[in-house]
Protein backbone atom coordinates (compact mmCIF):
# COMPACT_ATOMS: atom_id res chain seq x y z
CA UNK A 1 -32.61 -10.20 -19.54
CA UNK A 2 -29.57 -10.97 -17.59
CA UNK A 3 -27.07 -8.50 -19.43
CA UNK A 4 -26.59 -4.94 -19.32
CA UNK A 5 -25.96 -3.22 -22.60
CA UNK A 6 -23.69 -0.29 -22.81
CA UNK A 7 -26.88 2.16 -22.35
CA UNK A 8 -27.68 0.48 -18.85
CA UNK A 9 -23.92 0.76 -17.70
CA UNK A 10 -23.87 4.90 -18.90
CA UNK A 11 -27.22 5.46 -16.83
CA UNK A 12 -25.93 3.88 -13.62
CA UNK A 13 -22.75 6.16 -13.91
CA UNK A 14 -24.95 9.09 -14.25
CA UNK A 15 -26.63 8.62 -11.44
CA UNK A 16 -23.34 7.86 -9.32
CA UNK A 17 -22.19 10.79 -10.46
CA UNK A 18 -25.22 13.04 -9.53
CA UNK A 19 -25.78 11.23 -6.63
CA UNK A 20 -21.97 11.25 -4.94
CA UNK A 21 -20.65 14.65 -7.45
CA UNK A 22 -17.33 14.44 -9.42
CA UNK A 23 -15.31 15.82 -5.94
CA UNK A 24 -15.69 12.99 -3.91
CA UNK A 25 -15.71 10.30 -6.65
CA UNK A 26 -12.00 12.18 -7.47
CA UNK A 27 -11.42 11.73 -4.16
CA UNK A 28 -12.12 7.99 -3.98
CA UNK A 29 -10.16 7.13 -6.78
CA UNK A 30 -6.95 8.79 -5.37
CA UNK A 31 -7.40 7.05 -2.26
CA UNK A 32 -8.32 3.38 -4.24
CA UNK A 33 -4.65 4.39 -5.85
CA UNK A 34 -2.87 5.08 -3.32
CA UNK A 35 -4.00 1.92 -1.31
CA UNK A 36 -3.17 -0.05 -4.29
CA UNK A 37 0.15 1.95 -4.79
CA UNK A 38 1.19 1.02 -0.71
CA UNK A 39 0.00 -2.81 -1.36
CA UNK A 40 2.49 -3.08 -3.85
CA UNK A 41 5.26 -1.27 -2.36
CA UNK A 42 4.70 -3.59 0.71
CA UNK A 43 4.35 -6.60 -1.28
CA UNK A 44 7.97 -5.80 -2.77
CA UNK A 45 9.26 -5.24 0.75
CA UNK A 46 7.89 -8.60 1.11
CA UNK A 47 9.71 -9.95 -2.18
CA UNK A 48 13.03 -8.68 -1.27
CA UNK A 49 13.13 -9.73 2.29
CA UNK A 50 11.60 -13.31 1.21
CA UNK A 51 15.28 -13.33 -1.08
CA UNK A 52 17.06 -12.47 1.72
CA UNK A 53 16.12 -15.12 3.29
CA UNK A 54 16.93 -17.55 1.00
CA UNK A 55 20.10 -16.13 0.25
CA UNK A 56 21.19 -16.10 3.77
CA UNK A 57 21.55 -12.29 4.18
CA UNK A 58 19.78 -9.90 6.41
CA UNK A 59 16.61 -8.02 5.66
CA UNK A 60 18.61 -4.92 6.84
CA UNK A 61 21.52 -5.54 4.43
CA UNK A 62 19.39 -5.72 1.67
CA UNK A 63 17.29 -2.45 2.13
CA UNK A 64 20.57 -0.72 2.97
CA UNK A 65 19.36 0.29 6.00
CA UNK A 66 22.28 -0.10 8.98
CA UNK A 67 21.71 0.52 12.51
CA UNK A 68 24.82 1.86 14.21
CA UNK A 69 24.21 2.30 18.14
CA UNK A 70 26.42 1.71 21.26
CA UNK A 71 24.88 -0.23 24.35
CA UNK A 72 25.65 1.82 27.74
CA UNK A 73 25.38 0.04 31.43
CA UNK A 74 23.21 2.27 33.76
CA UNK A 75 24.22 2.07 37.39
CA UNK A 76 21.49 1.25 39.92
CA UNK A 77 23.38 2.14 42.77
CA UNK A 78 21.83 4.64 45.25
């Protein structure tokens, strides 16, 4: 009584899929993907800055991502 053969499992997806329509279902799994896709790029970015830590080197070094900028003194005189 407590589990679901194969039969029980292929009647509830019918009726998700007549209920909801193949379209939107699509449309939730590309989303679910590309959620899960981001969480593991992040989770990397994570990982390699977690290394750079250790190691004793900057995020920024790592990524190969350098800032180059030049600091200017505004005048306040009036």
């Amino acid at each position: 009584m407590g589990s679901l053969s194969i039969w029980h499992w292929l009647i509830v997806l019918v009726v998700v899929v007549l209920i909801f329509g193949t379209k939107k279902l699509r449309n939730i799994g590309q989303d679910l993907g590309g959620a899960v896709k981001g969480f593991k790029e992040g989770m990397k970015g994570a990982n390699e800055e977690a290394d750079a830590t250790k190691t004793g080197e900057a995020p920024s070094q790592i990524a190969g991502k350098t800032i180059d900028a030049e600091a200017k003194r505004e005048s306040t005189r009036t």
